[in-house]
PDB file of N, CA and C in Angstrom:
ATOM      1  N   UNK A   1      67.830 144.770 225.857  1.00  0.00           N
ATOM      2  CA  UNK A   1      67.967 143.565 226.651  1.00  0.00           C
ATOM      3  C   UNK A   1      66.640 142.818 226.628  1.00  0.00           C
ATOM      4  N   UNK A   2      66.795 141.350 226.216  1.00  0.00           N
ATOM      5  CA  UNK A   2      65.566 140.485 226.259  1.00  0.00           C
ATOM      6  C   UNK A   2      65.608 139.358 227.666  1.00  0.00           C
ATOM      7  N   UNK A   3      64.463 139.952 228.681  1.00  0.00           N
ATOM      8  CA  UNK A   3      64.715 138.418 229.215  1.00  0.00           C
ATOM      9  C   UNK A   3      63.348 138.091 229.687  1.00  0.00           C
ATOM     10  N   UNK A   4      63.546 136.868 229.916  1.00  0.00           N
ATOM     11  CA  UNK A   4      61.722 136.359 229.799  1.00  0.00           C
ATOM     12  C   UNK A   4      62.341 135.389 231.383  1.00  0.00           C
ATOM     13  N   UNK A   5      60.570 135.353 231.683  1.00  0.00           N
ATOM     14  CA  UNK A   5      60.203 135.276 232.882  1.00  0.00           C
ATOM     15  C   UNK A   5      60.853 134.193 233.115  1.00  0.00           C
ATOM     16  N   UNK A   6      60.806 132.715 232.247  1.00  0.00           N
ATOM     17  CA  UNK A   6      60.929 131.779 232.193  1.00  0.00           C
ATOM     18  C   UNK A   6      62.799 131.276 232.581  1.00  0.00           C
ATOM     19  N   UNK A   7      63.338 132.719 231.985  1.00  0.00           N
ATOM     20  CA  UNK A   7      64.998 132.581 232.008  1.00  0.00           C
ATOM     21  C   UNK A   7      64.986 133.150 233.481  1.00  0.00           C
ATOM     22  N   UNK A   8      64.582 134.135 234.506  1.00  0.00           N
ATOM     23  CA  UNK A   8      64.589 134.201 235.313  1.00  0.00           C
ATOM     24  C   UNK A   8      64.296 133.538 236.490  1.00  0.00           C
ATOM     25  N   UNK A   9      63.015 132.746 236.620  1.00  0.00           N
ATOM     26  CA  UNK A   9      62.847 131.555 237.057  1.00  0.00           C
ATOM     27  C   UNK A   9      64.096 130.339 237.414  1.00  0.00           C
ATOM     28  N   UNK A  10      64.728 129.999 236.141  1.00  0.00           N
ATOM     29  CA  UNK A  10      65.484 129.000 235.688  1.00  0.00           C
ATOM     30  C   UNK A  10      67.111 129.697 236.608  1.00  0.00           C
ATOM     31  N   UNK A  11      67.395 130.901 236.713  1.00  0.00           N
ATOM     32  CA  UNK A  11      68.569 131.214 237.297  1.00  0.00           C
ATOM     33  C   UNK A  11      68.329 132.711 237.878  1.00  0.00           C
ATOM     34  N   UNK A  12      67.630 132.840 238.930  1.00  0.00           N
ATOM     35  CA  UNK A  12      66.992 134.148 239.189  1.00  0.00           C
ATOM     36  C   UNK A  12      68.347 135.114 239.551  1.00  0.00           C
ATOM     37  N   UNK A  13      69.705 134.635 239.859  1.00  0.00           N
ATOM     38  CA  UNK A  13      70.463 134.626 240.308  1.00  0.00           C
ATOM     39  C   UNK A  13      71.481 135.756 238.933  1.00  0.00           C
ATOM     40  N   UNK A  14      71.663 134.912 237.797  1.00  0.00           N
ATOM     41  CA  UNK A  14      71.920 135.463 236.369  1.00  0.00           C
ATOM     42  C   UNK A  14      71.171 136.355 235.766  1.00  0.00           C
ATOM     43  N   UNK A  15      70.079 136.350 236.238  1.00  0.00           N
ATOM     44  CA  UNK A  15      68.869 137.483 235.766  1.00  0.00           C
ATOM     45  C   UNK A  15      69.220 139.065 236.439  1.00  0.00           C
ATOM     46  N   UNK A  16      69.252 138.996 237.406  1.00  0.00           N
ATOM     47  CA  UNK A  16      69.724 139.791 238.324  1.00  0.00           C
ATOM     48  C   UNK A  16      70.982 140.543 237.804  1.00  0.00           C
ATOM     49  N   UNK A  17      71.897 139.922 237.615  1.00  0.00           N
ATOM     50  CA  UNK A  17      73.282 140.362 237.162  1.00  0.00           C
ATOM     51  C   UNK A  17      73.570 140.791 235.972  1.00  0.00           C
ATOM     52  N   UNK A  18      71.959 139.873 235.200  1.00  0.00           N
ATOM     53  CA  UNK A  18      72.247 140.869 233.535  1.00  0.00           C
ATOM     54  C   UNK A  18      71.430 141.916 234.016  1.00  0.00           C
ATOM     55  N   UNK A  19      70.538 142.437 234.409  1.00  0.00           N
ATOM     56  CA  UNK A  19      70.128 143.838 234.793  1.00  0.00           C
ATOM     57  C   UNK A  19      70.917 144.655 235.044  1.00  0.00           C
ATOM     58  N   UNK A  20      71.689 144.653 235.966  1.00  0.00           N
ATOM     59  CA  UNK A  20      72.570 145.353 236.950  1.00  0.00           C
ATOM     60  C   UNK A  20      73.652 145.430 235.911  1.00  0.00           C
ATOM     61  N   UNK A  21      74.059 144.879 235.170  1.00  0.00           N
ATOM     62  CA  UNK A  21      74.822 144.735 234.033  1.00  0.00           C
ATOM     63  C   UNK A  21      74.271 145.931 232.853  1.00  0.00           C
ATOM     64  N   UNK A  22      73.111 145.200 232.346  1.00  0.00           N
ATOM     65  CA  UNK A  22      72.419 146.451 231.473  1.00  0.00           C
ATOM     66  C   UNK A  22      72.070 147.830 231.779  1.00  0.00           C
ATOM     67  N   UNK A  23      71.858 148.027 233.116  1.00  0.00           N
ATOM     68  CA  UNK A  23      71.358 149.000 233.551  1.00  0.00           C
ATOM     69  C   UNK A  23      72.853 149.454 234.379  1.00  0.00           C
ATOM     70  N   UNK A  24      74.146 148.936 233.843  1.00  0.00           N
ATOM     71  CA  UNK A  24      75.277 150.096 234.232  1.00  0.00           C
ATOM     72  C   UNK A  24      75.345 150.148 235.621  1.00  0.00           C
ATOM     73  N   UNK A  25      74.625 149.038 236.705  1.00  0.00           N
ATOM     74  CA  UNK A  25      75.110 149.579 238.041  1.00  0.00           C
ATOM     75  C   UNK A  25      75.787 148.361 238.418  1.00  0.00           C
ATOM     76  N   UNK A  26      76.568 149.000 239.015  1.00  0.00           N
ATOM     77  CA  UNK A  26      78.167 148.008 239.081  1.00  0.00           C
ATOM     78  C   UNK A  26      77.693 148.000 240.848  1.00  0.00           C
ATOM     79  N   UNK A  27      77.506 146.476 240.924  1.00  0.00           N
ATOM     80  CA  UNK A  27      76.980 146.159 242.831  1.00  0.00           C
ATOM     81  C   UNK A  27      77.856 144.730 242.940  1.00  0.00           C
ATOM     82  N   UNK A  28      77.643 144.720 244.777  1.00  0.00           N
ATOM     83  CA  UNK A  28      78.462 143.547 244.537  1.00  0.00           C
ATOM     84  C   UNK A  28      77.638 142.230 244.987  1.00  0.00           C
ATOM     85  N   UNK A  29      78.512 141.333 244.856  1.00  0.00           N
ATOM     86  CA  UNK A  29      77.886 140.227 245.042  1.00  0.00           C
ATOM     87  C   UNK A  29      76.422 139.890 246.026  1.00  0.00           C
ATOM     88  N   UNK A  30      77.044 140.321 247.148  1.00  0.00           N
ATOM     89  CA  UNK A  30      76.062 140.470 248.469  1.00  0.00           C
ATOM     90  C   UNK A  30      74.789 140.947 247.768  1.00  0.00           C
ATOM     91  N   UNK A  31      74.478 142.476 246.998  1.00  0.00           N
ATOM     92  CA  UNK A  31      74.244 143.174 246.563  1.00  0.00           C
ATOM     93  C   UNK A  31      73.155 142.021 245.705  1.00  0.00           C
ATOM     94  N   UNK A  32      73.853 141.164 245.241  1.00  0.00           N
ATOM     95  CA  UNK A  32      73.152 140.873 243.869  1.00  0.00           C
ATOM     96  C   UNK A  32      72.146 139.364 244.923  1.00  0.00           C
ATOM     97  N   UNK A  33      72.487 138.735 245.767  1.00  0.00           N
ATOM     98  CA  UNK A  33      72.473 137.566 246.246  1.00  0.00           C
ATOM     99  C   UNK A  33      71.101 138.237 247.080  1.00  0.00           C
ATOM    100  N   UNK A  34      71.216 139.480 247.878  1.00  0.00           N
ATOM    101  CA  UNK A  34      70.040 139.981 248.850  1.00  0.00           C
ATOM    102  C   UNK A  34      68.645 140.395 247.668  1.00  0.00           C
ATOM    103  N   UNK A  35      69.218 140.657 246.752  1.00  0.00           N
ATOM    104  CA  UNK A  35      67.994 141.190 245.986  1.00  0.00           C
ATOM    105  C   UNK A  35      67.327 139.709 245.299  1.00  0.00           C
ATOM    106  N   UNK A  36      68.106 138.807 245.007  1.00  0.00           N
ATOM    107  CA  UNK A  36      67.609 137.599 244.853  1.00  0.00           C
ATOM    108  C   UNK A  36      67.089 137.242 245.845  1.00  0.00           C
ATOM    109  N   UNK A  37      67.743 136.905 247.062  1.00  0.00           N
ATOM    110  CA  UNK A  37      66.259 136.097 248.120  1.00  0.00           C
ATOM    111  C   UNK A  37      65.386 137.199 248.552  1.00  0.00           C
ATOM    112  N   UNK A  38      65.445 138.572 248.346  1.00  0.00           N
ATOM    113  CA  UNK A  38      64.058 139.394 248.407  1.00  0.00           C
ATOM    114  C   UNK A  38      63.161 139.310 247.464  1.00  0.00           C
ATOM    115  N   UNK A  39      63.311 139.004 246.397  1.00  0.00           N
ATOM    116  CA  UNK A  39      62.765 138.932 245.382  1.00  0.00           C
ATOM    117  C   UNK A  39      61.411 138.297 245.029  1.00  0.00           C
ATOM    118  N   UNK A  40      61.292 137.327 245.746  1.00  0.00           N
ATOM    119  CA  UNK A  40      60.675 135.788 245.441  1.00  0.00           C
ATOM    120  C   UNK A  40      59.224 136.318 245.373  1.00  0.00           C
ATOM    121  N   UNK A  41      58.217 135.757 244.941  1.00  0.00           N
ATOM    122  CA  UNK A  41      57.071 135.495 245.350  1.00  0.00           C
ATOM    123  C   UNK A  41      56.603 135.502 247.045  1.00  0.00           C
ATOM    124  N   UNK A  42      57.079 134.431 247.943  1.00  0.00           N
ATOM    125  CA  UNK A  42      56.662 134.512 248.630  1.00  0.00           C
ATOM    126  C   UNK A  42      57.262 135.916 249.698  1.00  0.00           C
ATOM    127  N   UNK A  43      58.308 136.242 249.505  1.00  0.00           N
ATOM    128  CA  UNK A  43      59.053 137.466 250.041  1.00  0.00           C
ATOM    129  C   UNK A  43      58.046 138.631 249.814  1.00  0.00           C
ATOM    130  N   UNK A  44      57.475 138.849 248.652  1.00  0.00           N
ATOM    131  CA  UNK A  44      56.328 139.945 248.032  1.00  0.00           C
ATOM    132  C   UNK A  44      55.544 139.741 249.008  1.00  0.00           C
ATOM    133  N   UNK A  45      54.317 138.453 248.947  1.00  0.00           N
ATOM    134  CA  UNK A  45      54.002 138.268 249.772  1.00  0.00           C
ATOM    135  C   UNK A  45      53.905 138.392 251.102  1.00  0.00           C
ATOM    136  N   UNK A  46      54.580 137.902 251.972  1.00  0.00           N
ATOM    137  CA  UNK A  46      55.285 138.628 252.985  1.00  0.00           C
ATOM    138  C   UNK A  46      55.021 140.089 253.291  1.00  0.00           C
ATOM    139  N   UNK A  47      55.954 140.604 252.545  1.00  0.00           N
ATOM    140  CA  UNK A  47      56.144 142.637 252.709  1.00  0.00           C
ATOM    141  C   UNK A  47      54.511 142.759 252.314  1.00  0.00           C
ATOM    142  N   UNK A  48      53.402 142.543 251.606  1.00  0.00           N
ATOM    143  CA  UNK A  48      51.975 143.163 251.720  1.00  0.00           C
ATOM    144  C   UNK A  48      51.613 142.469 252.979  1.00  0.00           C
ATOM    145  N   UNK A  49      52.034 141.493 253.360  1.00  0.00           N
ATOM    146  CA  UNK A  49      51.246 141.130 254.559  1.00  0.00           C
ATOM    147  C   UNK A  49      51.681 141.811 255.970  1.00  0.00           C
ATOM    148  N   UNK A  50      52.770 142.175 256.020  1.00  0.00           N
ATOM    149  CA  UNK A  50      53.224 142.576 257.216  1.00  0.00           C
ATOM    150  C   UNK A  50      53.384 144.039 257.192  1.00  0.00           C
ATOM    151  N   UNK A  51      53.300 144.570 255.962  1.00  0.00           N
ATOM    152  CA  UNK A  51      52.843 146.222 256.022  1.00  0.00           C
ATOM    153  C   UNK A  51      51.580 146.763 255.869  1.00  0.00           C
ATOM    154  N   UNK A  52      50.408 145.703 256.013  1.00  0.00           N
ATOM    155  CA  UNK A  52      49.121 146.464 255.495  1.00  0.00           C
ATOM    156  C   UNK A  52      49.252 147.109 256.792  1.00  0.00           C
ATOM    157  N   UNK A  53      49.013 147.001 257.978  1.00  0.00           N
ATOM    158  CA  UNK A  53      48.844 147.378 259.001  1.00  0.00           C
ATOM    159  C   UNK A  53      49.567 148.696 259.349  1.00  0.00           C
ATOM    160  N   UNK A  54      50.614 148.698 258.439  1.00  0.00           N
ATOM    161  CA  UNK A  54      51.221 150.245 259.061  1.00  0.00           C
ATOM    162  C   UNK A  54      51.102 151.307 258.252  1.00  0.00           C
ATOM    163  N   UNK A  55      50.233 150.775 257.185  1.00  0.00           N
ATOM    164  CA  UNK A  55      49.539 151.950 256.288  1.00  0.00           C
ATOM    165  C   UNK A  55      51.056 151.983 255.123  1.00  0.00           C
ATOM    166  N   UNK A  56      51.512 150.704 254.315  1.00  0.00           N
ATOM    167  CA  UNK A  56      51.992 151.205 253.362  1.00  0.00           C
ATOM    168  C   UNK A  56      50.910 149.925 252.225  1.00  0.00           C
ATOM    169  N   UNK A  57      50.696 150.441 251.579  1.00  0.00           N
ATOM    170  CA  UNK A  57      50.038 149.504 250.137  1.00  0.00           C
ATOM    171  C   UNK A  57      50.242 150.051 248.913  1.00  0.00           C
ATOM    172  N   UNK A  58      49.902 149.090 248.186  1.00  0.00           N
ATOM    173  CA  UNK A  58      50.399 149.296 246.552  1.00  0.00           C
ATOM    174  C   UNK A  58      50.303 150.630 246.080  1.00  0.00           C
ATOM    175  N   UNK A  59      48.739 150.828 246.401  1.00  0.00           N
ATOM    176  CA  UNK A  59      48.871 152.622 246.153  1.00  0.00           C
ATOM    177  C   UNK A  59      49.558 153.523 246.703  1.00  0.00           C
ATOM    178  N   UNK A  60      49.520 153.406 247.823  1.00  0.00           N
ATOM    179  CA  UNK A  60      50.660 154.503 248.518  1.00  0.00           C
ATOM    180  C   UNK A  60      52.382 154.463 247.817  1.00  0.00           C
ATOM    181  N   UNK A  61      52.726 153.288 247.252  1.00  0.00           N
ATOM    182  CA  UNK A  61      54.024 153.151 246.748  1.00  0.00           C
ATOM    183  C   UNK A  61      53.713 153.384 244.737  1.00  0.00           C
ATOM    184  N   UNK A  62      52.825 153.268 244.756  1.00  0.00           N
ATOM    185  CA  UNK A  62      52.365 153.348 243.059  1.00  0.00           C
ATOM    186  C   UNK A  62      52.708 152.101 242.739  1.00  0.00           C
ATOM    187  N   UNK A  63      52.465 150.769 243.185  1.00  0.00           N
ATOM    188  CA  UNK A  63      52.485 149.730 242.323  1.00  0.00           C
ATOM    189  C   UNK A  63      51.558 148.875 242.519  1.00  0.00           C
ATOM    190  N   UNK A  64      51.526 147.772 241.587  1.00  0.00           N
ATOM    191  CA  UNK A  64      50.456 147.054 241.703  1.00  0.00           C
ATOM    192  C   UNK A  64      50.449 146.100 242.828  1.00  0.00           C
ATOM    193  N   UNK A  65      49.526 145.622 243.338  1.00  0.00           N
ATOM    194  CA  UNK A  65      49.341 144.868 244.706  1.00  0.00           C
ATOM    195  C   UNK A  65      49.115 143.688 244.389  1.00  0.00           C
ATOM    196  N   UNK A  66      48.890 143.046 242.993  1.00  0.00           N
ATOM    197  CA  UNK A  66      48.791 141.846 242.668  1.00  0.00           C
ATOM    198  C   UNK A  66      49.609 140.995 242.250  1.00  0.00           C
ATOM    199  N   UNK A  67      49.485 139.657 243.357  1.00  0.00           N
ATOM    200  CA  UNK A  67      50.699 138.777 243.394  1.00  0.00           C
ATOM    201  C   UNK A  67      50.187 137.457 243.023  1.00  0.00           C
ATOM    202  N   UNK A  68      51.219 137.291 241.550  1.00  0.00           N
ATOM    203  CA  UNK A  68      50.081 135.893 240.807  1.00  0.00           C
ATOM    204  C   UNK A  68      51.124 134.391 241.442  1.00  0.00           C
ATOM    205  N   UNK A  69      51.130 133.621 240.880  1.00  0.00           N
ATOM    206  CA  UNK A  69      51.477 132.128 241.360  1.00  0.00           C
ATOM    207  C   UNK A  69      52.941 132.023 241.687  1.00  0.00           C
ATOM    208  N   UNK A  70      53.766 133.161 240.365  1.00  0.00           N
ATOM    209  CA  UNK A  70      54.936 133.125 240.152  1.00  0.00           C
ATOM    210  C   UNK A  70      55.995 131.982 239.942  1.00  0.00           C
ATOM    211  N   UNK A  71      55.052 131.187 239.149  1.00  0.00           N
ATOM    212  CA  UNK A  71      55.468 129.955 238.390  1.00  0.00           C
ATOM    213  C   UNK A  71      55.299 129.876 237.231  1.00  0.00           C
ATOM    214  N   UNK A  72      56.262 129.399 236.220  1.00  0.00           N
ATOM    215  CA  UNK A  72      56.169 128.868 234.927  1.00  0.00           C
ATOM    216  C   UNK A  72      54.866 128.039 234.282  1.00  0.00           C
ATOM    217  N   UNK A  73      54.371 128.732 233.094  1.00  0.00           N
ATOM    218  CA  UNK A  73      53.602 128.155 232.659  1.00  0.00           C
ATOM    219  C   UNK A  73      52.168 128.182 233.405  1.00  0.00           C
ATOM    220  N   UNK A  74      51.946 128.822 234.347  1.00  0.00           N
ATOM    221  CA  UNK A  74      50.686 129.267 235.167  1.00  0.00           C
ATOM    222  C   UNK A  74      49.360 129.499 234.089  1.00  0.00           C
ATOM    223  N   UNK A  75      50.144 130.266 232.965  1.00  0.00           N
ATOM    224  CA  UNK A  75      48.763 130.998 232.407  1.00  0.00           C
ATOM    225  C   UNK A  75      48.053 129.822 231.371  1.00  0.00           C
ATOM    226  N   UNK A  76      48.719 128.669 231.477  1.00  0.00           N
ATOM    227  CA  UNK A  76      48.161 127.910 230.703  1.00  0.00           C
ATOM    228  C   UNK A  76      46.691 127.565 231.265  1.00  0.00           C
ATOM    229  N   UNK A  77      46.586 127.244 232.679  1.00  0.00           N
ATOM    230  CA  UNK A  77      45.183 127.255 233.312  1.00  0.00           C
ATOM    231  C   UNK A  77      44.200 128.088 233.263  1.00  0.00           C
ATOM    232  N   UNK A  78      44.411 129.102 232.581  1.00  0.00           N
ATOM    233  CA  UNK A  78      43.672 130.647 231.933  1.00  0.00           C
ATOM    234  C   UNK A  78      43.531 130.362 230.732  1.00  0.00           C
ATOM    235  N   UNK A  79      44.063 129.687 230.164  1.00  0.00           N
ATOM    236  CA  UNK A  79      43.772 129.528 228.464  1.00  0.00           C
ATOM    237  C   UNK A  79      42.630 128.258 227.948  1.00  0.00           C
ATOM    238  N   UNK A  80      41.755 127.979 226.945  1.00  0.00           N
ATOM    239  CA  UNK A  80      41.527 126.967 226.572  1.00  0.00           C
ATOM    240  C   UNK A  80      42.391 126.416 225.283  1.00  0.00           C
ATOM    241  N   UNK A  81      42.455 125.552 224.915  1.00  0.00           N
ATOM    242  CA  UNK A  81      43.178 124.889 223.778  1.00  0.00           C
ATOM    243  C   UNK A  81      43.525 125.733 222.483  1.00  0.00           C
ATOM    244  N   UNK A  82      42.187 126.692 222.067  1.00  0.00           N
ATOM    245  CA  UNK A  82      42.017 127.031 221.123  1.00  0.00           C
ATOM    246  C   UNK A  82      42.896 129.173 221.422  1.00  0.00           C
ATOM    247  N   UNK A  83      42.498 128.851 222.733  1.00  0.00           N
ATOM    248  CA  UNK A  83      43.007 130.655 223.130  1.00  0.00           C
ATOM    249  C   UNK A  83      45.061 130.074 222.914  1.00  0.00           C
ATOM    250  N   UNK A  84      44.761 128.927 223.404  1.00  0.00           N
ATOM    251  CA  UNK A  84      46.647 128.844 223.288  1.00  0.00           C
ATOM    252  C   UNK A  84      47.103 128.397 222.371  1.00  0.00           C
ATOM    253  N   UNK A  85      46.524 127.748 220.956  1.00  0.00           N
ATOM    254  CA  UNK A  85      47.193 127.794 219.800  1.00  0.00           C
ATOM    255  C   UNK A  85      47.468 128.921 218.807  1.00  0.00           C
ATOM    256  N   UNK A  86      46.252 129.607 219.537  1.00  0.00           N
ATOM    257  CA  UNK A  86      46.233 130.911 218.733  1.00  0.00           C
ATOM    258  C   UNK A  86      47.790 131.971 218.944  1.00  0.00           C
ATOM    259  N   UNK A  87      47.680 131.840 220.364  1.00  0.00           N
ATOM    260  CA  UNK A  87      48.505 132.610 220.822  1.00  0.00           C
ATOM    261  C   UNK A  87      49.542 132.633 220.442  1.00  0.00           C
ATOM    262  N   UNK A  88      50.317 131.103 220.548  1.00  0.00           N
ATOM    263  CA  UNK A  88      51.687 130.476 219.795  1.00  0.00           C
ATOM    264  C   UNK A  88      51.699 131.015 218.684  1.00  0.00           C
ATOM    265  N   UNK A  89      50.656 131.043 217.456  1.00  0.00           N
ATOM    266  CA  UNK A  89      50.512 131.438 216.081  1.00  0.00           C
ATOM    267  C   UNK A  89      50.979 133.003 216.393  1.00  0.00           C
ATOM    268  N   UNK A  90      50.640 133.767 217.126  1.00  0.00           N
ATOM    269  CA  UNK A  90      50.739 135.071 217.159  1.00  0.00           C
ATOM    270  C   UNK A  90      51.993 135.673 217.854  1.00  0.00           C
ATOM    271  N   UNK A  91      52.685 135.142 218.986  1.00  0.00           N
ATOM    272  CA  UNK A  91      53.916 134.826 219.300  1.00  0.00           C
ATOM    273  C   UNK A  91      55.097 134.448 218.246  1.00  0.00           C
ATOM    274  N   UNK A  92      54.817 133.315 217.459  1.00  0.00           N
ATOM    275  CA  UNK A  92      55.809 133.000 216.497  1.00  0.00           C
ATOM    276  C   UNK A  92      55.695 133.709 215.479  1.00  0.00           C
ATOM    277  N   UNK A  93      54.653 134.209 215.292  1.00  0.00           N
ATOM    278  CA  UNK A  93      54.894 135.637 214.025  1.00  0.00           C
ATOM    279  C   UNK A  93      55.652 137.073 214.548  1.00  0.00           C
ATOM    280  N   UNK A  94      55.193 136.971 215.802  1.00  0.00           N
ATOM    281  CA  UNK A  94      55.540 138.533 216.317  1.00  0.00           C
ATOM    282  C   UNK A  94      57.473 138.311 216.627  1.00  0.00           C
ATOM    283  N   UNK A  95      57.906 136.722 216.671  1.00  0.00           N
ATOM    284  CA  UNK A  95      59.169 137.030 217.296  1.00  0.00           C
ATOM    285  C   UNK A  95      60.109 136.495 216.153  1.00  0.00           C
ATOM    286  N   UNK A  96      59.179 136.483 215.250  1.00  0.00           N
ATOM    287  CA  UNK A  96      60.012 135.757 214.022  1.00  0.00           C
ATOM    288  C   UNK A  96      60.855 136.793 213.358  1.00  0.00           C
ATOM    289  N   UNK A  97      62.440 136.504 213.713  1.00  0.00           N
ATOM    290  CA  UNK A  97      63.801 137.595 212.375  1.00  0.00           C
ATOM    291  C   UNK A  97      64.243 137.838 214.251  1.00  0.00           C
ATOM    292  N   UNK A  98      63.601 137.713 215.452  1.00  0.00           N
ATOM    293  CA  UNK A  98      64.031 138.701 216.449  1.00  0.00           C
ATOM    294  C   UNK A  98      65.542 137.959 217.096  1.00  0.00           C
ATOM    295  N   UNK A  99      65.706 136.870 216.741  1.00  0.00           N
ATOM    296  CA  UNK A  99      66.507 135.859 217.725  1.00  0.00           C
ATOM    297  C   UNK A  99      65.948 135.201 218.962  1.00  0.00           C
ATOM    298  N   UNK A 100      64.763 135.543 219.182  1.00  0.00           N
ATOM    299  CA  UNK A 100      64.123 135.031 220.530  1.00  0.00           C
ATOM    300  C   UNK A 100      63.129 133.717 220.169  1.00  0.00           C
ATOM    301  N   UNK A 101      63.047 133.351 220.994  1.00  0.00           N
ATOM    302  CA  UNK A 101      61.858 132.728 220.411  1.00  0.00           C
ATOM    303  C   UNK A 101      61.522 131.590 221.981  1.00  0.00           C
ATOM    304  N   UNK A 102      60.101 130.715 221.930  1.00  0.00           N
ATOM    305  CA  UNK A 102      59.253 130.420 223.126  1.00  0.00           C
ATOM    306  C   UNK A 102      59.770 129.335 222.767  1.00  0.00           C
ATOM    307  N   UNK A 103      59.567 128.759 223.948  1.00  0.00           N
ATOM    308  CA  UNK A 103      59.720 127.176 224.094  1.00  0.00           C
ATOM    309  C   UNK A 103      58.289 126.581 224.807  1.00  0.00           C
ATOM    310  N   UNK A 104      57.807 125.828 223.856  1.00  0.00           N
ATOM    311  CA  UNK A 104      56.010 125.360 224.171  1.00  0.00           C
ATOM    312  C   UNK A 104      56.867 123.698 224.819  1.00  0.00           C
ATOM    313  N   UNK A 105      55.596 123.833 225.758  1.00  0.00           N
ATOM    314  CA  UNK A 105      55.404 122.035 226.299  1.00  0.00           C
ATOM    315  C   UNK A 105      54.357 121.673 225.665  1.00  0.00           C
TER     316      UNK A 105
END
């Protein structure tokens, strides 16, 4: 299963359901709709903010505690011109024969 951040974003809703789909667990709607509005960025958010205090954090659960913009196209402000043509060059080689492929602005 291929899905990119960008397709999730766009229908977080369908993203969800091809998982639960791929991964064979048959849930229902409710099921699929609660894990979408938990999901979000700011929901993450949220749950570290309102559990530091009772002693649960990233380490105690084994995951990472870092919560980035959770918007499309973010990392372009991390790149200079030359780090992001490169990249595309290295992207379109790596996904070339796969059926996938990026969509640049």
């Amino acid at each position: 299963m291929f899905l990119k951040f960008e397709d999730m974003k766009t229908n977080t809703h369908a993203a969800v359901t091809k998982i639960a789909n791929f991964t064979n667990n048959s849930t229902s709607e409710d099921a699929i709709r609660r894990t979408v509005a938990n999901s979000s960025v700011e929901k993450t958010r949220e749950f570290w903010d309102s559990n530091q205090n009772r002693g649960i954090t990233a380490k105690t659960l084994s995951v990472g505690s870092h919560v980035r913009k959770g918007i499309v196209g973010d990392w372009k402000t991390l790149f200079t011109v030359a780090q992001s043509q490169s990249y595309d060059v290295l992207i379109e080689n790596d996904l070339r024969g796969s059926g996938l492929e990026m969509k640049h602005e």
